[in-house]
N, C-alpha and C. Protein backbone atom coordinates (compact mmCIF):
# COMPACT_ATOMS: atom_id res chain seq x y z
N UNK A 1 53.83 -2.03 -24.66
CA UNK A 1 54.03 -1.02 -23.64
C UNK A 1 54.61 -1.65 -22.36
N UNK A 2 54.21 -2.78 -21.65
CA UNK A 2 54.46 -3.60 -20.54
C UNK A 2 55.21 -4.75 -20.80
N UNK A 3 56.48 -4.50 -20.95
CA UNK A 3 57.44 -5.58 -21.22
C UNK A 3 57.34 -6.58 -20.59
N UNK A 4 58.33 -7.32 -20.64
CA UNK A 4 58.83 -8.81 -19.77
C UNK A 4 60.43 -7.73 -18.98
N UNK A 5 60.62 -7.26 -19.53
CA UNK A 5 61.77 -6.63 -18.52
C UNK A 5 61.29 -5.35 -17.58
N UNK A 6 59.73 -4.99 -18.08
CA UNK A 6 59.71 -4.08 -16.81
C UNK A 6 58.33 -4.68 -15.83
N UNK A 7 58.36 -5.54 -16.16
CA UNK A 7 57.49 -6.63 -14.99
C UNK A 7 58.41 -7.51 -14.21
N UNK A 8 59.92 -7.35 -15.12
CA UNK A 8 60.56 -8.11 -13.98
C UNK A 8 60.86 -6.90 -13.39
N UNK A 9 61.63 -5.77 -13.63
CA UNK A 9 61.36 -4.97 -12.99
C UNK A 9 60.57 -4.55 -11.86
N UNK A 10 59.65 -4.32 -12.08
CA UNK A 10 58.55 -4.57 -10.83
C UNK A 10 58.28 -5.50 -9.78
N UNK A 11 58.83 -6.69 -10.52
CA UNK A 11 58.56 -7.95 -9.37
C UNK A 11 59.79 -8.19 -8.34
N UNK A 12 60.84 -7.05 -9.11
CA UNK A 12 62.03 -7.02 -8.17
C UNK A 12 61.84 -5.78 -7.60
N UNK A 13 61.68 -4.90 -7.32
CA UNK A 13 60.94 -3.99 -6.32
C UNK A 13 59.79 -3.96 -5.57
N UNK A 14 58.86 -4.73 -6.08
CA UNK A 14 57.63 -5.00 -5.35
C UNK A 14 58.62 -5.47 -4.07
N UNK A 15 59.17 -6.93 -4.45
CA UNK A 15 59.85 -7.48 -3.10
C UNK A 15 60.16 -6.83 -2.51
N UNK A 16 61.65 -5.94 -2.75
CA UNK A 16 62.43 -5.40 -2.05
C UNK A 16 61.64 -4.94 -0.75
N UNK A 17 60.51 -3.15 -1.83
CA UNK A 17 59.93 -2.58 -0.93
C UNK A 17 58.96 -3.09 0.28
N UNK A 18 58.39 -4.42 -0.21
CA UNK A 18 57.91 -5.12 0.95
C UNK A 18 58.82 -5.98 1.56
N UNK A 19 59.26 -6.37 1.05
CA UNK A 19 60.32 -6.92 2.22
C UNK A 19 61.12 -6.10 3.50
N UNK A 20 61.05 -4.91 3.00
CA UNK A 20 61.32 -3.52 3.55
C UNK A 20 60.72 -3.61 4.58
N UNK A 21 59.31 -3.44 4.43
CA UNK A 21 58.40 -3.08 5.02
C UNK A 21 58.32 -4.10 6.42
N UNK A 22 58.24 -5.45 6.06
CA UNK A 22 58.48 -6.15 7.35
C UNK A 22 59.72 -6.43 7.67
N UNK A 23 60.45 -5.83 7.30
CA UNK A 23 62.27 -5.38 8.23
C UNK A 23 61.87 -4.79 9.22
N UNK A 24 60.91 -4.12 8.87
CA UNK A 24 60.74 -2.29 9.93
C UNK A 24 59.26 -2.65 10.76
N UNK A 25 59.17 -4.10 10.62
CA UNK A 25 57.27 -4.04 11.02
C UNK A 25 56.04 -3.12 10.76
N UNK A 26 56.75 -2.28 9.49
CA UNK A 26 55.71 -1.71 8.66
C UNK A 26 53.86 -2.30 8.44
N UNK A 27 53.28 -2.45 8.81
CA UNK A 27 52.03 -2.84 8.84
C UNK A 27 51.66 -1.97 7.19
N UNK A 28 50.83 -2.68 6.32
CA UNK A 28 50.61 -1.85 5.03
C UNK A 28 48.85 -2.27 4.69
N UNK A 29 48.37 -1.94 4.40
CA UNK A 29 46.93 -2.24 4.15
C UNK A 29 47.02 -2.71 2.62
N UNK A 30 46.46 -3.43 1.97
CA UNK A 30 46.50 -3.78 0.52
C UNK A 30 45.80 -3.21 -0.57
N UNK A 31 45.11 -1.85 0.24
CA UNK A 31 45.30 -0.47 -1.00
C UNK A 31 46.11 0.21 -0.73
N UNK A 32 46.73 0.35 0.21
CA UNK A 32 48.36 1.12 0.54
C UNK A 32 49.57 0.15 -0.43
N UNK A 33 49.42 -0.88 -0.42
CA UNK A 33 50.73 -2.10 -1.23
C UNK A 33 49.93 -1.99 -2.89
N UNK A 34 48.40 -1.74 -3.00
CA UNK A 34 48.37 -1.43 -4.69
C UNK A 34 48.85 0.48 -4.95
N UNK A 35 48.27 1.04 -3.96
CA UNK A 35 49.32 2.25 -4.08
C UNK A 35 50.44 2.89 -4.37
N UNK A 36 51.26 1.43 -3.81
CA UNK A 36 52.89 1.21 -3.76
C UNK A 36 53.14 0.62 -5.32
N UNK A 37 52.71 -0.25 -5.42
CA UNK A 37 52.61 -1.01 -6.97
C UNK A 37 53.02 -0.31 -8.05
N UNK A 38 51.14 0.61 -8.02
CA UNK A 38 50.95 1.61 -8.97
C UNK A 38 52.20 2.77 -9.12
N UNK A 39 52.49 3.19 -8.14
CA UNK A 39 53.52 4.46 -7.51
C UNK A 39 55.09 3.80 -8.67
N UNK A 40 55.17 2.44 -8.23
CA UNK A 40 56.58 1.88 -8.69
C UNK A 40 56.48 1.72 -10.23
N UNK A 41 55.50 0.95 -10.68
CA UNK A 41 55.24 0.96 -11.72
C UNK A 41 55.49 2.53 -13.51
N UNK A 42 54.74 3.45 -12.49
CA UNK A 42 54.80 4.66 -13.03
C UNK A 42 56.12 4.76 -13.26
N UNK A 43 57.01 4.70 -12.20
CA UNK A 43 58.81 5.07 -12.15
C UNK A 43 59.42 4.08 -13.17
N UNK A 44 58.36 2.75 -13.36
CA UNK A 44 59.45 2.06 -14.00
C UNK A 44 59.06 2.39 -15.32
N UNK A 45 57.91 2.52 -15.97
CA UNK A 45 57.92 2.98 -17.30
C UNK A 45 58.20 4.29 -17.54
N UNK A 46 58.35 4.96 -16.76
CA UNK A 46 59.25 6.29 -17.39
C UNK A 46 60.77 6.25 -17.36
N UNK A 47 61.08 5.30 -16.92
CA UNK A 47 62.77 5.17 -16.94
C UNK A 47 63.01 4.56 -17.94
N UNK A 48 62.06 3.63 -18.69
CA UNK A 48 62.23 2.48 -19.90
C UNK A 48 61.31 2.78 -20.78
N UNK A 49 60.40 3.47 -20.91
CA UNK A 49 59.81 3.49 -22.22
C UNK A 49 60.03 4.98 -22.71
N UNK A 50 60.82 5.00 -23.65
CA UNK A 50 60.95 6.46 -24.32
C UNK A 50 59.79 6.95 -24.78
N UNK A 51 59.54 8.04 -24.02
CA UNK A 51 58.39 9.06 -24.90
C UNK A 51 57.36 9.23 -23.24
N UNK A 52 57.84 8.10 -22.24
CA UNK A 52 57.03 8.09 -21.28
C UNK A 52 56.91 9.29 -20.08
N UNK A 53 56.76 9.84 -19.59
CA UNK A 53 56.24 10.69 -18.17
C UNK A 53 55.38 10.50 -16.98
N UNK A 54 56.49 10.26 -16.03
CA UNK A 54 55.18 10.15 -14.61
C UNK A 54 55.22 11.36 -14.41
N UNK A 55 53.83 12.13 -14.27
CA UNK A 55 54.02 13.35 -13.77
C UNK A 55 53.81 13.49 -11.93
N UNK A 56 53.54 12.60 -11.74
CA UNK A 56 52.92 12.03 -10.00
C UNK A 56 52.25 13.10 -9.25
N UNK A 57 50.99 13.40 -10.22
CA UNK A 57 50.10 14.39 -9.65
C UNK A 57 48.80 13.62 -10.19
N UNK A 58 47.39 13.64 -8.60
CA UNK A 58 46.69 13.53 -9.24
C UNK A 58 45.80 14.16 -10.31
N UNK A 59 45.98 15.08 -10.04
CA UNK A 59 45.18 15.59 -11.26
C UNK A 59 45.52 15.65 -12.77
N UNK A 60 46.92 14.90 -13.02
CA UNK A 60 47.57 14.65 -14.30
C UNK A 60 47.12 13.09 -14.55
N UNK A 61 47.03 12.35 -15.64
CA UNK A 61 47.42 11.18 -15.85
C UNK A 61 48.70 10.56 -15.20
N UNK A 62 48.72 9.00 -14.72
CA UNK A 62 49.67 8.77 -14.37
C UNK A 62 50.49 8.53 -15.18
N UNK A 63 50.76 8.13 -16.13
CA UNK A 63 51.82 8.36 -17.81
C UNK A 63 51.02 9.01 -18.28
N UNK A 64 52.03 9.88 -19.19
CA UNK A 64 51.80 10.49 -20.31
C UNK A 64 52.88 10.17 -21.69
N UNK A 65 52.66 9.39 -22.51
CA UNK A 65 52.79 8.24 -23.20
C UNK A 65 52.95 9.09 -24.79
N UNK A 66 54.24 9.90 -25.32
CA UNK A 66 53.96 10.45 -26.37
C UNK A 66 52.67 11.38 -26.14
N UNK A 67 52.27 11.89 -25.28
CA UNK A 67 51.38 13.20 -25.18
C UNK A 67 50.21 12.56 -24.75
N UNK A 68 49.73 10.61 -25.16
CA UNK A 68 48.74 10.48 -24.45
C UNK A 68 48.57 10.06 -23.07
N UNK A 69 47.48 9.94 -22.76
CA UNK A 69 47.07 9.75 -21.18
C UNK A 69 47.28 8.07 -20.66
N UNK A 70 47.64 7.13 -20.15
CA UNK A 70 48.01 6.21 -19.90
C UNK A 70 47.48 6.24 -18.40
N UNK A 71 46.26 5.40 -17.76
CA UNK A 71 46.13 5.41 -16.20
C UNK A 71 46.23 4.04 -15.23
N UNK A 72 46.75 3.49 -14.69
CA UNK A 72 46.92 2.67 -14.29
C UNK A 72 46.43 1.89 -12.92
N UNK A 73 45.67 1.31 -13.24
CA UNK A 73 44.65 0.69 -11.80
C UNK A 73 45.21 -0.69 -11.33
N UNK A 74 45.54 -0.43 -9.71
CA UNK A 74 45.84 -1.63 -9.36
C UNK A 74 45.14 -2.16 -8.15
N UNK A 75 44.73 -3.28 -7.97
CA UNK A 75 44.10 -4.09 -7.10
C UNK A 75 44.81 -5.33 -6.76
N UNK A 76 44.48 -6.30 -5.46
CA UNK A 76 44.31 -7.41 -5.07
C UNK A 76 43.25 -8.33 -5.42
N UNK A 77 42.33 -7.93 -5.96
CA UNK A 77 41.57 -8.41 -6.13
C UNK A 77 41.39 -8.50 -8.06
N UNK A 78 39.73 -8.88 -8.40
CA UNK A 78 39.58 -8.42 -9.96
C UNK A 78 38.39 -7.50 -10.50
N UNK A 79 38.55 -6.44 -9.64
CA UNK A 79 37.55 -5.74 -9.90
C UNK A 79 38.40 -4.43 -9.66
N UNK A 80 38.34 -3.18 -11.08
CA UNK A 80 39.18 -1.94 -10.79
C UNK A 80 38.72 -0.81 -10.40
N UNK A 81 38.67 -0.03 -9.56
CA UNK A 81 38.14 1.52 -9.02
C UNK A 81 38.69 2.72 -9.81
N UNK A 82 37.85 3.38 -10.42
CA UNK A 82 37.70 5.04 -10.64
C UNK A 82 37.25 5.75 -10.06
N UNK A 83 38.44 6.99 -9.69
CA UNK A 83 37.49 8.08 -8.98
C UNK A 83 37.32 9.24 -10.34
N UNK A 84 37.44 10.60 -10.14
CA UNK A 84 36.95 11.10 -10.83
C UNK A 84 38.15 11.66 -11.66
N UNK A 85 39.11 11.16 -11.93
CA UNK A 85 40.22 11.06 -13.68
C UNK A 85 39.94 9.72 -13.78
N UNK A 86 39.39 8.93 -13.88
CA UNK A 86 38.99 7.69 -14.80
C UNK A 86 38.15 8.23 -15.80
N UNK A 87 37.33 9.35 -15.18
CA UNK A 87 36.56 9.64 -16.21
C UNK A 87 37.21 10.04 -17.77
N UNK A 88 38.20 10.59 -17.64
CA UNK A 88 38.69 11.39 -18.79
C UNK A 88 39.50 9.66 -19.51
N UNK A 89 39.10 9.64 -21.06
CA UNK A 89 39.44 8.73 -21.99
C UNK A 89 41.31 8.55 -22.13
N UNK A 90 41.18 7.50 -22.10
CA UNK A 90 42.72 6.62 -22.54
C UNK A 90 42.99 5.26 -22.35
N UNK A 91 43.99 5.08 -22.51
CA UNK A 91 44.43 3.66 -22.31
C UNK A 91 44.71 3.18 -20.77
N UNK A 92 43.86 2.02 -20.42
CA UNK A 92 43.89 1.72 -19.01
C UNK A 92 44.57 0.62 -18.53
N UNK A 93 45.69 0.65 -17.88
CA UNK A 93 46.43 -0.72 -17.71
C UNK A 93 45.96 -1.18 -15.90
N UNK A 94 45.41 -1.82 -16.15
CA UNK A 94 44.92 -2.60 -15.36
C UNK A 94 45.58 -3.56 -14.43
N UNK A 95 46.00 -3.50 -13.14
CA UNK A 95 46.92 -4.45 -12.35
C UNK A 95 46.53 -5.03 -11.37
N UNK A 96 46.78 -6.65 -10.80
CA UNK A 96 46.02 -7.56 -9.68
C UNK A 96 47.21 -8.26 -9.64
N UNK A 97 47.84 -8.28 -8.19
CA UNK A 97 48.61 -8.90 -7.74
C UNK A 97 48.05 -9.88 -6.35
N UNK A 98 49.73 -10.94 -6.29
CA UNK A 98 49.76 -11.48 -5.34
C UNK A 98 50.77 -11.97 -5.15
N UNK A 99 51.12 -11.96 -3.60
CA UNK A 99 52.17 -12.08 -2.92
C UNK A 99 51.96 -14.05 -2.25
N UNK A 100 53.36 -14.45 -2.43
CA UNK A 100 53.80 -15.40 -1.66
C UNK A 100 54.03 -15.66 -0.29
N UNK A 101 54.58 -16.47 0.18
CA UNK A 101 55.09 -15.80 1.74
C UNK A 101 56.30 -15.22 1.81
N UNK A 102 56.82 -15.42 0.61
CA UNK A 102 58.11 -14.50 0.95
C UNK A 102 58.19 -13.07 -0.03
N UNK A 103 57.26 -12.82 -0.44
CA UNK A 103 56.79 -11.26 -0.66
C UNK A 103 56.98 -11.56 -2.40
N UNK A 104 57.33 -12.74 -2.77
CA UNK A 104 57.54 -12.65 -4.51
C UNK A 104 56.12 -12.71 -5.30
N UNK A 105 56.29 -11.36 -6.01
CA UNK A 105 54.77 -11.36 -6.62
C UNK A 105 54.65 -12.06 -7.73
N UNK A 106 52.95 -12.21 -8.03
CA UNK A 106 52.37 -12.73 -9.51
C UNK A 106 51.49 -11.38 -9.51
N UNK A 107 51.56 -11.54 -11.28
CA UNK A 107 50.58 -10.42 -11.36
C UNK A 107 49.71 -10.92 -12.14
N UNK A 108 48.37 -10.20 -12.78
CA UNK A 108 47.72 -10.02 -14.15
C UNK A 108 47.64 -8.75 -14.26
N UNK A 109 48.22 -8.67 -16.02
CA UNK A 109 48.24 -7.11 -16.15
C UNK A 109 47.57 -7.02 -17.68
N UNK A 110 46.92 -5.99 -17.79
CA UNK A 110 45.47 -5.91 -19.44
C UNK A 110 45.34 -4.66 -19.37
N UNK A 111 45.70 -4.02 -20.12
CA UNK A 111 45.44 -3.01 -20.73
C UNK A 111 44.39 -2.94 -21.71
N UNK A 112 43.61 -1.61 -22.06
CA UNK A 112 42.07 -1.51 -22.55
C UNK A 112 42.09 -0.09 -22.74
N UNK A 113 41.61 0.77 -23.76
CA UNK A 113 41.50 1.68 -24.03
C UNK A 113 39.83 2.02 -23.76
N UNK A 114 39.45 2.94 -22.94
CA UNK A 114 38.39 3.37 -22.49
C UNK A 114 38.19 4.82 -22.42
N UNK A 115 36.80 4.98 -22.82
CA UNK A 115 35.92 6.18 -22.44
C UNK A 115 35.09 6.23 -21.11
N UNK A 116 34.62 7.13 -20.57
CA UNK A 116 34.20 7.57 -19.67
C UNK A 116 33.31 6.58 -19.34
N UNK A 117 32.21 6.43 -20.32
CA UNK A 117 30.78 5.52 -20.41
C UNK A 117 31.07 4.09 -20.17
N UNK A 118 32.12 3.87 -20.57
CA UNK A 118 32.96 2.65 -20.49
C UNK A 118 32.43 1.45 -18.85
N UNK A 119 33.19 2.94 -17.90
CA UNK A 119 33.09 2.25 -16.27
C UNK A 119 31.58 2.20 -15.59
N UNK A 120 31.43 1.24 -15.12
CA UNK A 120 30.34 0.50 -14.25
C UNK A 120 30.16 1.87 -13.13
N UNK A 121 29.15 3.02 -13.15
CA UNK A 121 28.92 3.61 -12.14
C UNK A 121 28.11 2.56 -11.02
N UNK A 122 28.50 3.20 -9.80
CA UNK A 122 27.91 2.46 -8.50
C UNK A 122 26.36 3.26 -8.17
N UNK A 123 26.04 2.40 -7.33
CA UNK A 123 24.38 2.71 -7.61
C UNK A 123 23.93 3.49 -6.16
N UNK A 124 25.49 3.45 -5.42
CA UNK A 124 25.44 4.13 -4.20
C UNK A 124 25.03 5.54 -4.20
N UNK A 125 24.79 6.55 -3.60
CA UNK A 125 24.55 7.98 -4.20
C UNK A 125 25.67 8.89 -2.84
N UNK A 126 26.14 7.89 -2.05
CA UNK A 126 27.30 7.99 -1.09
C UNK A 126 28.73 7.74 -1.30
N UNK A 127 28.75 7.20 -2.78
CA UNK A 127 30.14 6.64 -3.14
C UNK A 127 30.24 7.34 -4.29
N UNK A 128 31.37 7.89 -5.10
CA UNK A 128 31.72 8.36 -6.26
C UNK A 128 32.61 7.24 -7.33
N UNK A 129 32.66 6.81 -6.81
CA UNK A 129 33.76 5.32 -7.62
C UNK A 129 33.09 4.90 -8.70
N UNK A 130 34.07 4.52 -9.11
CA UNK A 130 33.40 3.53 -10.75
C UNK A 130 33.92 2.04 -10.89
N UNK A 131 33.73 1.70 -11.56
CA UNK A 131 34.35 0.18 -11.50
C UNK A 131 34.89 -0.45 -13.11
N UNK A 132 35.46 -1.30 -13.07
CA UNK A 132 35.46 -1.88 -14.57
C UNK A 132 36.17 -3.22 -13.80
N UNK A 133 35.77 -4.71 -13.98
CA UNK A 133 36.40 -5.65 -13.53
C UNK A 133 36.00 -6.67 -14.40
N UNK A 134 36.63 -8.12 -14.29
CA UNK A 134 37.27 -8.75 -15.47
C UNK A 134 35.97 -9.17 -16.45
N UNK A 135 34.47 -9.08 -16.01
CA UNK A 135 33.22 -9.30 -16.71
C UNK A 135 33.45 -8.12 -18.00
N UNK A 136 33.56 -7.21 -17.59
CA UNK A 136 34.01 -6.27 -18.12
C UNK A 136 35.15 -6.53 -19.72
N UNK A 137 36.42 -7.14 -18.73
CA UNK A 137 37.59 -7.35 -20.13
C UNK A 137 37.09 -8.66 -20.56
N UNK A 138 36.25 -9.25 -19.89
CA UNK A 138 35.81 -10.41 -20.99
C UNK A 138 34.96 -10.09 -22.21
N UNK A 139 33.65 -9.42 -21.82
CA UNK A 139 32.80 -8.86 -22.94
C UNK A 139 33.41 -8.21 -23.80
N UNK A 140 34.88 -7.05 -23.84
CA UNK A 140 35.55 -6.67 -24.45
C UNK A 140 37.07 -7.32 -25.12
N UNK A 141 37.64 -8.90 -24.56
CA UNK A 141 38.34 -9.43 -25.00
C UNK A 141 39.24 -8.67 -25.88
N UNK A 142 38.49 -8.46 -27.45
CA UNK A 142 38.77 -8.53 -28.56
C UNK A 142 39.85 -7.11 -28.56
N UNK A 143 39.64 -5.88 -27.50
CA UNK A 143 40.13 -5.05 -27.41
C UNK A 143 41.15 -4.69 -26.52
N UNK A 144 41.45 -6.11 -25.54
CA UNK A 144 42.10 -6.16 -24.09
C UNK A 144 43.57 -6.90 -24.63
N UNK A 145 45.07 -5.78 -24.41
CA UNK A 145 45.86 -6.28 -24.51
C UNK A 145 46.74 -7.11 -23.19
N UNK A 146 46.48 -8.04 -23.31
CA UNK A 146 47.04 -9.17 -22.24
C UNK A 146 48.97 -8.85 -21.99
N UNK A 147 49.62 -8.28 -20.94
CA UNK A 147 50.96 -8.04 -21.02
C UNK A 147 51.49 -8.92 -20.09
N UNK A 148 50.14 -9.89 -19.07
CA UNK A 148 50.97 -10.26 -18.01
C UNK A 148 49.63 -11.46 -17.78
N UNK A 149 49.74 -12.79 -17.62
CA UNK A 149 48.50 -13.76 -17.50
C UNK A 149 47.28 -13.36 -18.44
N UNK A 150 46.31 -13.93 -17.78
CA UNK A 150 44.94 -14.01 -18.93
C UNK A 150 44.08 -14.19 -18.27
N UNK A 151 42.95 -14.44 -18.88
CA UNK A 151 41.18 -14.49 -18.08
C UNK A 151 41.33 -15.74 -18.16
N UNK A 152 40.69 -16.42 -17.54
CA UNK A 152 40.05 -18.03 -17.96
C UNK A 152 38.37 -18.17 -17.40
N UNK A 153 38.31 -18.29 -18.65
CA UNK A 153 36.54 -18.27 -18.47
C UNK A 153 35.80 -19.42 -18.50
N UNK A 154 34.97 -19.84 -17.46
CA UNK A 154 35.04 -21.47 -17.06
C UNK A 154 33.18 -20.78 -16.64
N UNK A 155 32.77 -22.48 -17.16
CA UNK A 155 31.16 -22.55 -16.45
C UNK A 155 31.06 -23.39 -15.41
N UNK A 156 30.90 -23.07 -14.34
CA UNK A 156 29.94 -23.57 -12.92
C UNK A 156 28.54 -24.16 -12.91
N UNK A 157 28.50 -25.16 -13.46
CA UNK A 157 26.93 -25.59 -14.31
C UNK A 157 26.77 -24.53 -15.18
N UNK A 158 25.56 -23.88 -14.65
CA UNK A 158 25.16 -23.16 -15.69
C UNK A 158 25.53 -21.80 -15.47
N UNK A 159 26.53 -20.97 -14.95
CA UNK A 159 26.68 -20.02 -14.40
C UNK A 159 28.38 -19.93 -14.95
N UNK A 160 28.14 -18.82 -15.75
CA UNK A 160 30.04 -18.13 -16.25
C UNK A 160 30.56 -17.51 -15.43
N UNK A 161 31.60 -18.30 -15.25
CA UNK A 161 32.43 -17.65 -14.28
C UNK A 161 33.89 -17.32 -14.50
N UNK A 162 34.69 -16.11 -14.06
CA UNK A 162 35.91 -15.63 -14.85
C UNK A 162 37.25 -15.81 -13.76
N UNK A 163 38.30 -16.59 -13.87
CA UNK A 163 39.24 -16.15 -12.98
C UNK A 163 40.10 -15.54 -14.11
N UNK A 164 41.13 -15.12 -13.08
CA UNK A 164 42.23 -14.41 -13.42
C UNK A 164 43.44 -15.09 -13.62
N UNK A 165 44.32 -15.06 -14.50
CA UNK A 165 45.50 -16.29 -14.47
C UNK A 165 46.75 -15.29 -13.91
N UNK A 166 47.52 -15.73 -12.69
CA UNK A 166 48.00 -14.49 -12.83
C UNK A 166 49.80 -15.39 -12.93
N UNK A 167 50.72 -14.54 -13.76
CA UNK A 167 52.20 -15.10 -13.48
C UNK A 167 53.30 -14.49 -12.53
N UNK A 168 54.11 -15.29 -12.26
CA UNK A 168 55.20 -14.37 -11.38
C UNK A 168 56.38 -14.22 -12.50
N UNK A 169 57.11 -13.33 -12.19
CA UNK A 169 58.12 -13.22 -13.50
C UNK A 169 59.63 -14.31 -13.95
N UNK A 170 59.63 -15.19 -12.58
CA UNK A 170 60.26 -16.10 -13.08
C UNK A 170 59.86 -17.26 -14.33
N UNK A 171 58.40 -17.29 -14.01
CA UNK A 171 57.81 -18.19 -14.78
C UNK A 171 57.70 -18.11 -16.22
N UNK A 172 58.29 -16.78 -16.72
CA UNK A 172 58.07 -15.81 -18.33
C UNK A 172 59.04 -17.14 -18.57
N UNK A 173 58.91 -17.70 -20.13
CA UNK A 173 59.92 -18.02 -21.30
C UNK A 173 59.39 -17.02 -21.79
N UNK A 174 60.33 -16.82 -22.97
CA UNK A 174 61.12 -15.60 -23.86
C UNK A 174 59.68 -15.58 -24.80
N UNK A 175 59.33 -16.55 -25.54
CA UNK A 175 57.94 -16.55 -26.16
C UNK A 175 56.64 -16.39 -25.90
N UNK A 176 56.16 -16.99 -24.06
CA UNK A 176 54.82 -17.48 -23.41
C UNK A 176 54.58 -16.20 -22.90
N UNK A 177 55.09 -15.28 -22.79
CA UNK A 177 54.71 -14.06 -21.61
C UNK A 177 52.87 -13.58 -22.56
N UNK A 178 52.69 -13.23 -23.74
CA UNK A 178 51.58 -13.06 -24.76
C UNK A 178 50.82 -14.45 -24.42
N UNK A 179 51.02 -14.97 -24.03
CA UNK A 179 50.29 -16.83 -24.10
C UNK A 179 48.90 -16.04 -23.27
């Protein structure tokens, strides 16, 4: 679903539009720039994957993928937020970026097919959010398609601990992008 040509894709618009942004002294918050991400992203798989649809409503899925639901969460960080269409079941592509100083991104990108029961409710009774973050695609591995870096799961003495591997798209050879 998440090529090597539409992550370069992305990593050549991510720039642009931020680079944009401090042309104009745009100030952006970094759920406003995963906003932006997510927003670009949608455009780029409906221009390249046949069968794809952004409908760019929330109350639709953000693809609609051959008729299914496709939703796409992006963060700075490695932990992903649901509000209330996470709830409804599909395939979840999952996105965590980072910027250089000159705005060229790395990403990690994992896709996971999920049900409702799936996401980590919060224990707040003030917050509606849900969560699913990389503890999460680790326990599920076996079901997490890797399109962009990987987990690396490392012990701290006695304590598991998960980073995120993330790539920029220059770094793809033609074979390693699955690595």
């Amino acid at each position: 679903m998440i090529t090597k040509e539409i992550i370069n894709i992305l990593s050549n618009e991510v720039k642009e539009v931020f680079d944009f942004y401090n042309k104009k002294k745009l100030r952006k918050s970094n759920k406003q720039k995963s906003e932006d991400i997510s927003g670009l992203l949608e455009t780029i798989m409906e221009n390249n994957i046949d069968g794809a649809i952004a409908p760019k409503l929330d109350k639709e899925p953000d693809i609609i993928l051959n008729g299914k639901p496709v939703e796409i969460k992006t963060t700075n960080g490695d932990s992903w937020r649901g509000g209330e269409y996470s709830k409804r079941g599909g395939h979840f592509v999952f996105v965590s970026w980072k910027l250089d100083e000159f705005n060229n991104p790395s990403f990690f990108i994992a896709g996971i097919d999920l049900v409702e029961e799936d996401w980590v409710k919060t224990k707040s009774k003030n917050y509606y959010a849900t969560t699913y973050g990389k503890k999460q695609l680790l326990k599920n591995i076996d079901k997490v398609i890797f399109y962009c870096g990987k987990l690396n799961p490392y012990m701290r003495g006695k304590t598991q601990c998960i980073g995120l591997v993330y790539k920029d798209a220059s770094s793809f050879k033609l074979d390693s992008l699955f690595e």
